[in-house]
Protein backbone atom coordinates (compact mmCIF):
# COMPACT_ATOMS: atom_id res chain seq x y z
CA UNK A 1 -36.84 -15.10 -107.30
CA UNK A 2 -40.06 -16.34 -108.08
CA UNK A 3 -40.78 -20.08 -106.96
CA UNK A 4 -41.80 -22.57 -109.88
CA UNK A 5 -43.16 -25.82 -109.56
CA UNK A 6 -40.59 -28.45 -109.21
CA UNK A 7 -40.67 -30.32 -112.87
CA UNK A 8 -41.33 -26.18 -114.65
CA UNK A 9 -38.03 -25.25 -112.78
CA UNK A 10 -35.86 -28.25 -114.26
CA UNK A 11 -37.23 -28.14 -117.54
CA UNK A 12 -37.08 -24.29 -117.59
CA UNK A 13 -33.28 -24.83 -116.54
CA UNK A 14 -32.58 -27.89 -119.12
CA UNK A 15 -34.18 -25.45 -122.11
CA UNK A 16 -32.23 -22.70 -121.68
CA UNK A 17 -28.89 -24.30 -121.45
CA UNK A 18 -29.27 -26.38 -124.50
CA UNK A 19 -30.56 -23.59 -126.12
CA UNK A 20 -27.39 -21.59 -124.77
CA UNK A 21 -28.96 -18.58 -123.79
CA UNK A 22 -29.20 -16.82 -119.87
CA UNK A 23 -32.34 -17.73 -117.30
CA UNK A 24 -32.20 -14.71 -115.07
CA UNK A 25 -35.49 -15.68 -113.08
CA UNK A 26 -33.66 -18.42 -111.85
CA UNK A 27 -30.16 -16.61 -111.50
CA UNK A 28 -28.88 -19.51 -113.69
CA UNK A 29 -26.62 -18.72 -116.91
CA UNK A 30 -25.13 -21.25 -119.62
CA UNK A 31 -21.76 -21.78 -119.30
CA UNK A 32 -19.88 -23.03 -122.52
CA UNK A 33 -20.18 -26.72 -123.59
CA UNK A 34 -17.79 -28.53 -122.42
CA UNK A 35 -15.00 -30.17 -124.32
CA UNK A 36 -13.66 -33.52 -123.93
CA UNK A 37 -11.18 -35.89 -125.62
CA UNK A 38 -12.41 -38.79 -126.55
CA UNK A 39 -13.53 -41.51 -124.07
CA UNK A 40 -12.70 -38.93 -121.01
CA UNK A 41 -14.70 -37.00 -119.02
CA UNK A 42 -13.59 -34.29 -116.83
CA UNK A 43 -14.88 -34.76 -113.03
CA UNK A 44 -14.73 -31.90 -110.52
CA UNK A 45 -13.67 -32.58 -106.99
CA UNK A 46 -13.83 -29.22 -105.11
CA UNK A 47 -12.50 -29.91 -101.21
CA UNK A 48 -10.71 -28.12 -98.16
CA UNK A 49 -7.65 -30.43 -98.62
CA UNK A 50 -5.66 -27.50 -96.22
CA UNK A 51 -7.16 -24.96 -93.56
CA UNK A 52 -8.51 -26.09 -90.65
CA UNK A 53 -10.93 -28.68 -92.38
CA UNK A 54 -7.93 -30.30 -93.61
CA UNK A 55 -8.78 -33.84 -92.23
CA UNK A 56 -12.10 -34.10 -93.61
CA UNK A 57 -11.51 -32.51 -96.78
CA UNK A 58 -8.48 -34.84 -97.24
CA UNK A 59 -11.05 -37.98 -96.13
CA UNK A 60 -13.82 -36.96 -99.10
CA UNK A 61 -11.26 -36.69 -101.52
CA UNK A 62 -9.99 -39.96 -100.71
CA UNK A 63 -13.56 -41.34 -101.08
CA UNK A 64 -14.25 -38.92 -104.38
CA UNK A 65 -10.69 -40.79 -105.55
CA UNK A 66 -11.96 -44.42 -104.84
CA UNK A 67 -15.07 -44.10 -106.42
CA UNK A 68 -13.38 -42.68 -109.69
CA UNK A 69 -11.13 -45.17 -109.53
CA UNK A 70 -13.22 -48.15 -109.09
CA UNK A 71 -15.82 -46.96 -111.90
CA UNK A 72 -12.42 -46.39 -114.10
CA UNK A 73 -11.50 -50.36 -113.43
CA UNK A 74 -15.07 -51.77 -114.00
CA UNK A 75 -15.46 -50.21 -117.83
CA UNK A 76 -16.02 -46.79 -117.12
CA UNK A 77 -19.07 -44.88 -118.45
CA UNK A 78 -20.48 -48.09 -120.49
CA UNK A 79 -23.11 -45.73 -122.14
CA UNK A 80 -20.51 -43.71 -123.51
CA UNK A 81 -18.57 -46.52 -125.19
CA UNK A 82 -16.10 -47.16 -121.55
CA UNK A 83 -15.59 -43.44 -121.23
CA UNK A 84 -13.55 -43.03 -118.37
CA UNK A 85 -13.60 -40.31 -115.08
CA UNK A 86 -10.60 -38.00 -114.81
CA UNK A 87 -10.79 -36.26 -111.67
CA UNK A 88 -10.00 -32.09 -111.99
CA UNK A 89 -8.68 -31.15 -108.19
CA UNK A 90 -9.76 -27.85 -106.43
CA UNK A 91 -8.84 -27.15 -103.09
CA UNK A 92 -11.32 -24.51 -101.64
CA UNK A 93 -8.66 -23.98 -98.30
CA UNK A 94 -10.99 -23.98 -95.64
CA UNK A 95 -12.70 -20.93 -97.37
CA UNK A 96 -15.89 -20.34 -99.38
CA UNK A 97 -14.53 -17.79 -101.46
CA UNK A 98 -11.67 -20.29 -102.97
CA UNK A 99 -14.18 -22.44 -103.73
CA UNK A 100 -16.14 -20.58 -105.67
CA UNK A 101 -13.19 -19.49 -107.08
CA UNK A 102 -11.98 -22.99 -108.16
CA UNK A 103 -15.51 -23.51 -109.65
CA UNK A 104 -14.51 -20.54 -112.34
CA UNK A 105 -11.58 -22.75 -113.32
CA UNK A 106 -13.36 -25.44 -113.64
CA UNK A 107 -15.63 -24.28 -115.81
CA UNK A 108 -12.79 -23.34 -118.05
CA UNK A 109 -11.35 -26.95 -117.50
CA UNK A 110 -15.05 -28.01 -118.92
CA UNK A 111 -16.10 -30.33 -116.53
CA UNK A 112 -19.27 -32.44 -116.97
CA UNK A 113 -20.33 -32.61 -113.05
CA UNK A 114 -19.40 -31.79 -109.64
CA UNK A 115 -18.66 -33.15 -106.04
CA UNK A 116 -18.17 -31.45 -102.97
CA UNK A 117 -17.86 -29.38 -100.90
CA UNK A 118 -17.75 -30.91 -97.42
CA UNK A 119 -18.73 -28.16 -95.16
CA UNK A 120 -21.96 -26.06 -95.65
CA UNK A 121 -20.49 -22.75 -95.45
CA UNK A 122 -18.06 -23.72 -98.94
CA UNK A 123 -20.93 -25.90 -100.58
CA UNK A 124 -23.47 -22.85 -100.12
CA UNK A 125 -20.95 -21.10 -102.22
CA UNK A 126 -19.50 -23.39 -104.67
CA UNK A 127 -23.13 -24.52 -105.78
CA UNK A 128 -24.08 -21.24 -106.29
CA UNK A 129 -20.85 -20.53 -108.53
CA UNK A 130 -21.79 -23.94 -110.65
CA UNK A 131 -25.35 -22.60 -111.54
CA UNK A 132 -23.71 -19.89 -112.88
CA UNK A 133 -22.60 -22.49 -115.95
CA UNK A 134 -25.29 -24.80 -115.27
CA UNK A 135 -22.68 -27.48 -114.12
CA UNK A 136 -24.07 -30.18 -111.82
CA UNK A 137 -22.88 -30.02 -108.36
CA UNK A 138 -23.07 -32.89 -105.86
CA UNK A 139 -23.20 -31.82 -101.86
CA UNK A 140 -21.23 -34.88 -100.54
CA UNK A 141 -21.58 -33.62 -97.15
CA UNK A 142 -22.63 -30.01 -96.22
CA UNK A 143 -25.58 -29.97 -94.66
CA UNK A 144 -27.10 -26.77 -94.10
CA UNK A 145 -30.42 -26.82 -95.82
CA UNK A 146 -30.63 -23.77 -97.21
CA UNK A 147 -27.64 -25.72 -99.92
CA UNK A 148 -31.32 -27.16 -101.83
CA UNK A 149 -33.71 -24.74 -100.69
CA UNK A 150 -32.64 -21.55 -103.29
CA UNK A 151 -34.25 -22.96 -106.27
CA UNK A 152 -31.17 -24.44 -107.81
CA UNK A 153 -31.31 -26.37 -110.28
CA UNK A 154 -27.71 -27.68 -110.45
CA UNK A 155 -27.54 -28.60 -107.05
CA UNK A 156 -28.23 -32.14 -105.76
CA UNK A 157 -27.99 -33.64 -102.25
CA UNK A 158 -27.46 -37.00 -101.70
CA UNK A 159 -27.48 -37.02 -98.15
CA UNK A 160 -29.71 -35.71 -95.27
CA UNK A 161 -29.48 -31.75 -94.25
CA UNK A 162 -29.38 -30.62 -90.56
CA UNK A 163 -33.06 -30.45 -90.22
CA UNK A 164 -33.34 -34.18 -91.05
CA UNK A 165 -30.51 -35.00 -89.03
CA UNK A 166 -31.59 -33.29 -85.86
CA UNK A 167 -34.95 -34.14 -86.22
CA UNK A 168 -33.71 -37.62 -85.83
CA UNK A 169 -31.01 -36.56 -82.92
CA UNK A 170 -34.37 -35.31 -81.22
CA UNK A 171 -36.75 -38.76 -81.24
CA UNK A 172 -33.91 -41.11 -81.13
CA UNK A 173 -32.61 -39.30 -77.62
CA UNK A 174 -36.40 -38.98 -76.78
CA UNK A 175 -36.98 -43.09 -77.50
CA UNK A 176 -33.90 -44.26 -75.94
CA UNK A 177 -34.28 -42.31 -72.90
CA UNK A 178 -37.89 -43.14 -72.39
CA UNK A 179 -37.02 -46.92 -73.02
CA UNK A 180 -34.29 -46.45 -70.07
CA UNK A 181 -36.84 -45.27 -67.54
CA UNK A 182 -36.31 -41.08 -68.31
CA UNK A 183 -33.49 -40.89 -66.08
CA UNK A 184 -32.20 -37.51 -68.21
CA UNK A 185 -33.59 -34.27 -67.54
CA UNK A 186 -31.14 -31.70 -67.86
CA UNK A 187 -29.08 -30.56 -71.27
CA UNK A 188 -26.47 -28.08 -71.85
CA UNK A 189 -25.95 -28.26 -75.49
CA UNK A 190 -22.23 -27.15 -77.30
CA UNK A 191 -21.79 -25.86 -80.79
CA UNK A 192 -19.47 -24.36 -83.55
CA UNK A 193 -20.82 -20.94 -84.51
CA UNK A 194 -18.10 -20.17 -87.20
CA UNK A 195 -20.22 -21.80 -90.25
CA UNK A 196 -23.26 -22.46 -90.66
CA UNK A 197 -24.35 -25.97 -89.17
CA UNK A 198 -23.76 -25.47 -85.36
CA UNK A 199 -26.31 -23.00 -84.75
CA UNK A 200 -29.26 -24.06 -86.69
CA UNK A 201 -28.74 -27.47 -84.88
CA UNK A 202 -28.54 -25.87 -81.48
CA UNK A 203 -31.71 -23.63 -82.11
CA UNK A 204 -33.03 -27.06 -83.61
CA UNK A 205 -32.75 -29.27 -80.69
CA UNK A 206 -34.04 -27.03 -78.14
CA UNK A 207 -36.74 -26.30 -79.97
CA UNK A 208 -37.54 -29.96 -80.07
CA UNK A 209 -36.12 -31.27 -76.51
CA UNK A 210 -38.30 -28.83 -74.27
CA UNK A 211 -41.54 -29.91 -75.71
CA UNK A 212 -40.71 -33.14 -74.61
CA UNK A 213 -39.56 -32.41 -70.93
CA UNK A 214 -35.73 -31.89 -70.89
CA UNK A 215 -34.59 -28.51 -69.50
CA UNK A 216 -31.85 -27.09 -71.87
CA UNK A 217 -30.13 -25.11 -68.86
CA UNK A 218 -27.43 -23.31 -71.39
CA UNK A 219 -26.28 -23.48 -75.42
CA UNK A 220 -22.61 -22.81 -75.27
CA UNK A 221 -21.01 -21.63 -78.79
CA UNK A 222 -17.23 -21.55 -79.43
CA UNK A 223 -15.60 -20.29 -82.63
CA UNK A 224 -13.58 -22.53 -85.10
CA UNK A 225 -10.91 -23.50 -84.92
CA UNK A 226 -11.03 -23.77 -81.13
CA UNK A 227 -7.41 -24.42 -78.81
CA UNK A 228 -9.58 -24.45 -75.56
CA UNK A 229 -12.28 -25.63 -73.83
CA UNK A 230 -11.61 -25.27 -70.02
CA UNK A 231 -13.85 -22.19 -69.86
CA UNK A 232 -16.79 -24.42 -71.14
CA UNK A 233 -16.09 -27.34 -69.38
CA UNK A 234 -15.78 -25.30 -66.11
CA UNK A 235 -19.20 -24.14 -67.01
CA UNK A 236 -20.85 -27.50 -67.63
CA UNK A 237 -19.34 -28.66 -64.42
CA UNK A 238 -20.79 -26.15 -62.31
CA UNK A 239 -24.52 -26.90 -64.06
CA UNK A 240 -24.05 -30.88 -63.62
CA UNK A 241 -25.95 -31.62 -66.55
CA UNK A 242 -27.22 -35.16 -67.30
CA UNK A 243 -26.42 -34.96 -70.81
CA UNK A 244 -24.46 -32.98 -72.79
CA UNK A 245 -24.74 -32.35 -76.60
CA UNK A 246 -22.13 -31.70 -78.40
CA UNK A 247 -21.91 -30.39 -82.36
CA UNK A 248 -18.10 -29.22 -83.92
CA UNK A 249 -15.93 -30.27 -86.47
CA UNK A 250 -13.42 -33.03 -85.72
CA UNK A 251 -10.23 -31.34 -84.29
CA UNK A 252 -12.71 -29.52 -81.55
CA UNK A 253 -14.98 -32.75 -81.24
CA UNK A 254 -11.67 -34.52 -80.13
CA UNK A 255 -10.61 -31.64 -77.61
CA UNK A 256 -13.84 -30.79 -76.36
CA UNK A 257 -14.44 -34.82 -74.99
CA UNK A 258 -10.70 -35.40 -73.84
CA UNK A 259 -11.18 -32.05 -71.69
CA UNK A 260 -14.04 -33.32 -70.39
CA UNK A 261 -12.55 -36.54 -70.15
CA UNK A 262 -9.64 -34.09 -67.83
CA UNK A 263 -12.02 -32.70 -66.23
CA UNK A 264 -13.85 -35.30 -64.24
CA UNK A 265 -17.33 -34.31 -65.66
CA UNK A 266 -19.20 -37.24 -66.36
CA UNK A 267 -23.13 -36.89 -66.98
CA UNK A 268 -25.45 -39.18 -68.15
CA UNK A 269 -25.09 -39.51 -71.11
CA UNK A 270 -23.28 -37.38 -74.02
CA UNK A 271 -25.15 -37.37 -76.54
CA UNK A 272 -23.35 -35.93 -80.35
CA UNK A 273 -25.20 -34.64 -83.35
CA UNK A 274 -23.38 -33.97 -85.98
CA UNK A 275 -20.50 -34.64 -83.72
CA UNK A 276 -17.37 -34.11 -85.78
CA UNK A 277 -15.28 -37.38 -83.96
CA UNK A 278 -17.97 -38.82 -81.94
CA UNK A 279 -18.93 -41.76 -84.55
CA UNK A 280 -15.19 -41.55 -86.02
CA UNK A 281 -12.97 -44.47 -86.22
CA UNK A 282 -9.67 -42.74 -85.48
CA UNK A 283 -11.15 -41.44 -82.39
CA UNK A 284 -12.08 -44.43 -80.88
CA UNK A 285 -8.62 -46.01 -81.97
CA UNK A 286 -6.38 -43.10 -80.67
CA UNK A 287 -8.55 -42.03 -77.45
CA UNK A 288 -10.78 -44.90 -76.41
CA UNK A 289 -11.44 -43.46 -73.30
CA UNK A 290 -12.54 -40.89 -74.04
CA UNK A 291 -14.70 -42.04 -76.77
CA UNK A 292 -16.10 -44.96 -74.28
CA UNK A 293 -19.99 -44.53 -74.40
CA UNK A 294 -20.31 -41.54 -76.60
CA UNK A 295 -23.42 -41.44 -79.12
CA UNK A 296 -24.02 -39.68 -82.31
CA UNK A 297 -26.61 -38.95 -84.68
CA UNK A 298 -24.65 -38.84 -88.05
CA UNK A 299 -24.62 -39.61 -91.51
CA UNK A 300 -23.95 -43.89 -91.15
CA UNK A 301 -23.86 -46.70 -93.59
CA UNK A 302 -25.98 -49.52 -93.73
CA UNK A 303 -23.85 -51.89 -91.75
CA UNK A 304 -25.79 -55.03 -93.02
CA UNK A 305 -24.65 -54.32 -96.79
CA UNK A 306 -21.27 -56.02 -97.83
CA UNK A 307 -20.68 -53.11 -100.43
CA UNK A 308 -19.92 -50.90 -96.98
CA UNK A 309 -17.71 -53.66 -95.35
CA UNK A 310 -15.62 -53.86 -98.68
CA UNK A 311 -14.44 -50.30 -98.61
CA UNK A 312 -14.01 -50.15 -95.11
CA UNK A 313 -11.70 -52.72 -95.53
CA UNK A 314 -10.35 -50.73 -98.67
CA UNK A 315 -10.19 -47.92 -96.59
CA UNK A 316 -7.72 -48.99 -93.84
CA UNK A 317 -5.81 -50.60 -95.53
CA UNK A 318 -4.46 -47.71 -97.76
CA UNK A 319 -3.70 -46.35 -94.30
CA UNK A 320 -6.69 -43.80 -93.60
CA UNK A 321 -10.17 -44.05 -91.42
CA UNK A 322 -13.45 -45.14 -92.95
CA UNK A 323 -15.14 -42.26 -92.10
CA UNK A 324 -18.22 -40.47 -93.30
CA UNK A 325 -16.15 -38.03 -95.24
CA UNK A 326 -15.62 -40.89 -97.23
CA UNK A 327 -18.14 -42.80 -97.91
CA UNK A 328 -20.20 -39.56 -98.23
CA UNK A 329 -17.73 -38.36 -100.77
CA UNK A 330 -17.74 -41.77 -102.32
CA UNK A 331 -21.40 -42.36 -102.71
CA UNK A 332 -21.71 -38.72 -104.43
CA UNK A 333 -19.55 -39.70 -107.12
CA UNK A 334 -21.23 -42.82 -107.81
CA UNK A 335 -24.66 -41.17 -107.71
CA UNK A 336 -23.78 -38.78 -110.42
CA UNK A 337 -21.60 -41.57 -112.45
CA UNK A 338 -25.19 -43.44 -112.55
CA UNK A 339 -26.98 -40.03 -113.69
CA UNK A 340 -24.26 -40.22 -116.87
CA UNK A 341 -25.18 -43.60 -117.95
CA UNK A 342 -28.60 -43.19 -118.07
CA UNK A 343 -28.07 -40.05 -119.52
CA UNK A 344 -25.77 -41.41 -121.87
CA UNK A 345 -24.18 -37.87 -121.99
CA UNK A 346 -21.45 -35.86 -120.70
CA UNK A 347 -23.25 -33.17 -121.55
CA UNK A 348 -24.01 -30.79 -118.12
CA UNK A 349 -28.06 -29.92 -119.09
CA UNK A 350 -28.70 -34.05 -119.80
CA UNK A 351 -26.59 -35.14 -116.70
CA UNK A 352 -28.90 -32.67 -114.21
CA UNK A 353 -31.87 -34.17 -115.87
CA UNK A 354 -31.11 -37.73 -115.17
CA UNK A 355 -29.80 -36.61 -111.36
CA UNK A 356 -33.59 -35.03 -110.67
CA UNK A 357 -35.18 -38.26 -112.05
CA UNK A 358 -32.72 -41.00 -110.65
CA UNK A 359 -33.97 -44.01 -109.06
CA UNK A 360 -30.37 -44.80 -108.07
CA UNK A 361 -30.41 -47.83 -105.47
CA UNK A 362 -26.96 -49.22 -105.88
CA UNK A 363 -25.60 -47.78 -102.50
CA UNK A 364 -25.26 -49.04 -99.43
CA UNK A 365 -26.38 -46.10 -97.33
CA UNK A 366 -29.76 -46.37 -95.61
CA UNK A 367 -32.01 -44.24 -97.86
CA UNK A 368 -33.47 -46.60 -100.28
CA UNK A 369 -34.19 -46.01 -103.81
CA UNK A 370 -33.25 -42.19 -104.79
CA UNK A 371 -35.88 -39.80 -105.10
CA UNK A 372 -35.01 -35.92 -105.57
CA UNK A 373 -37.26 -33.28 -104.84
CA UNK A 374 -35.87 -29.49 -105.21
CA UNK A 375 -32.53 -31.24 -105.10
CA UNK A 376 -32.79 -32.96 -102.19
CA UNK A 377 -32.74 -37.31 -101.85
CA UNK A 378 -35.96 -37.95 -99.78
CA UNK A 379 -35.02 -41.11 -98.44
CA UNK A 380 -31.66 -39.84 -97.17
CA UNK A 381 -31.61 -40.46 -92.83
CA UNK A 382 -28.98 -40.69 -89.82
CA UNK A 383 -28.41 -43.51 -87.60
CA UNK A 384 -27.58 -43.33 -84.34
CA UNK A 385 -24.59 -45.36 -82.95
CA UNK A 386 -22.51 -45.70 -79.74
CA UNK A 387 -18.97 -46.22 -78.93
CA UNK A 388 -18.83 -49.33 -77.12
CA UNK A 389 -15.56 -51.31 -76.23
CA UNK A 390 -13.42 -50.67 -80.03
CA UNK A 391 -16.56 -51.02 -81.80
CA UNK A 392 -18.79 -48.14 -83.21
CA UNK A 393 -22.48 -49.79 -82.90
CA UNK A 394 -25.31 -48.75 -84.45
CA UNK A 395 -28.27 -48.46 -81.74
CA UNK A 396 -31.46 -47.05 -83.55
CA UNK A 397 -33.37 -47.11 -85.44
CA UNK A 398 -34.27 -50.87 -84.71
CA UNK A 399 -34.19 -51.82 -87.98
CA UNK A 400 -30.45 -51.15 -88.66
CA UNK A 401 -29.23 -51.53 -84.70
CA UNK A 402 -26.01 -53.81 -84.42
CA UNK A 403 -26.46 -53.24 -80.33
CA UNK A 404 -28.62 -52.15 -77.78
CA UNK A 405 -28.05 -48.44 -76.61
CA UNK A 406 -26.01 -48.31 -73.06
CA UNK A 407 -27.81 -45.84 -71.41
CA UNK A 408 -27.28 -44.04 -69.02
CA UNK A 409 -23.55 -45.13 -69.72
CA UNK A 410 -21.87 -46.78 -66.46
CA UNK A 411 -20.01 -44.67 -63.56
């Protein structure tokens, strides 16, 4: 596929699907118009609400949910005369191909956007089913980066990728154990290798930790789902690490620190990115020791904003954890609600032209005004936060630290 500038690509894209014909450079084809009743839009939600990712896929629906809803109560799409968001439910299972799957009904169901997919392995594959009918797609959370980097022009990213992300992991672990004196040498780093995410970060933070004087001593990679860690943790114990970097999805995130936990191994520091329960409110709340101390670099809201605190406290008390499934999932659907009222269309080609030129700063995420570039928000970063009594604090950068980093964490 031959690269384009940025602005040629969209335009090319938003020509040919008003125009209703096929753009085969860019593997893109017009889908048909869609069709809505009056004052209602049809909205796409496309998660794993069963399979193994059922937790998290369940959490960014919730959030996908809220937002609807709370748009819905506050006048709906004022542009379009109060039009109002009815949510069309896919379930991708845990599996890329149902998700693409569920995009081809959609289509059919003539949605105006979508949101989704949580992981990067089902988002690779449901955005790539949406350009197919030029439907805009919203990555609430996946964040392999190769999701922006094929020239789509459906595809938007509200949020940071892994490179971002573990860029960040690599100076804030760099800054905060320089500020404590460098009294961590040593790494053994953990990872998911079933999708995507795990194993670019791995290769990511060695590349970046050696440079800077920390021996990576071994990358350990476990499938997912995963029952059992003993064979790693018997590993790590024999190395003695002094920190230990973990990356998985939730269920393993949770198993892989109470064996540990078990286990008697207690380095440094550990040290999460991307870690799937590490910065997760039900983790802290049903295993607080073995949460006690643990940092992540993750997707984080700005904890200063009151927009956050309100659906936090939203959030638990309909029962669930204010996680970053959900206020990922959450700030996705608002990002592309704001693309329709300055469109002032439900129409799919007018809706991806406002999302590539929105200036969106209504959130409450730490990014700053929107700015796309190839599909990807510029300003989008990670904090980094610690567990620390029942609290989750976040402890760099400065400017959005609630708490100093403990660090090394006590005996």
């Amino acid at each position: 596929m031959s690269k384009l500038p940025f602005r040629m690509t969209r335009r090319t894209f938003l020509q040919a699907t008003a125009a209703g014909t096929a753009l085969a450079a860019a593997g893109l084809a017009a889908g048909p118009r869609p069709a809505h009743a009056a004052n209602v839009i049809k909205f796409g939600l496309i998660h794993p609400v069963t399979g193994f990712l059922q937790f998290s896929g369940t959490q960014c629906r919730y959030g996908a949910l809220t937002a609807i809803e709370e748009i819905n109560a506050a006048g709906g799409i004022k542009a379009l005369d109060g039009a109002t968001l009815e949510p069309v439910l896919g379930d991708a299972q845990s599996k890329a191909e149902v998700g693409a799957a569920e995009i081809e009904k959609f289509n059919e169901a003539g949605v105006a956007a979508i949101v989704g997919a949580y992981s990067s392995g089902i988002s690779l594959a449901t955005t790539q089913a949406a350009a197919k009918y030029g439907i805009p797609h919203v990555v609430d959370v996946g964040v392999n980066d190769k999701i922006v980097s094929r020239g789509l022009a459906n595809t938007f990213r509200f949020g940071p990728g892994f490179g971002v992300i573990t860029e960040a992991g690599v100076n804030g672990l760099i800054e905060i154990n320089a500020a404590a004196g460098k009294p961590a040498r040593t790494v053994v780093i953990v990872h998911e290798n079933t999708t995507p995410f795990g194993s670019f970060m791995a290769e990511l933070m060695k590349k970046g930790l050696e440079p800077a004087g920390f021996e990576v001593l071994d990358i350990l990679p476990h499938p997912t789902p995963n029952k059992d860690f003993q064979n790693i943790a018997l590993k790590i114990k024999e190395m003695n690490p002094d920190l230990i970097i973990p990356s998985h999805y939730y269920n393993e995130n949770v198993l892989f620190l109470r064996t540990l936990q078990r286990q008697r191994i207690e380095p440094k520091a550990i040290y999460s990115v991307l870690g799937g329960a590490s910065s997760q409110y039900r983790f802290v709340d049903e295993f607080p020791d073995a949460a006690q101390y643990v940092m992540d670099c993750n997707h984080w809201f700005d904890p200063r904003n009151p927009k956050a605190a309100a659906l936090r406290a939203k959030t638990e008390a309909a029962g669930k954890s204010f996680s970053y499934e959900v206020f990922l999932a959450y700030t996705a659907v608002q990002f592309a609600a704001d693309a329709m009222e300055r469109a002032g269309s439900a129409d799919r080609a007018a809706i991806t032209e406002a999302m590539a030129s929105s200036t969106w700063a209504g959130h409450f995420m730490p990014y700053g005004p929107t700015e796309m570039i190839n599909g990807q928000n510029q300003g989008a970063r990670p904090l980094i936060t610690q567990v620390q009594g029942s609290a989750i604090e976040v402890v760099a950068p400065a400017d959005y630290a609630t708490a100093p980093a403990i660090f090394p964490r006590p005996a």
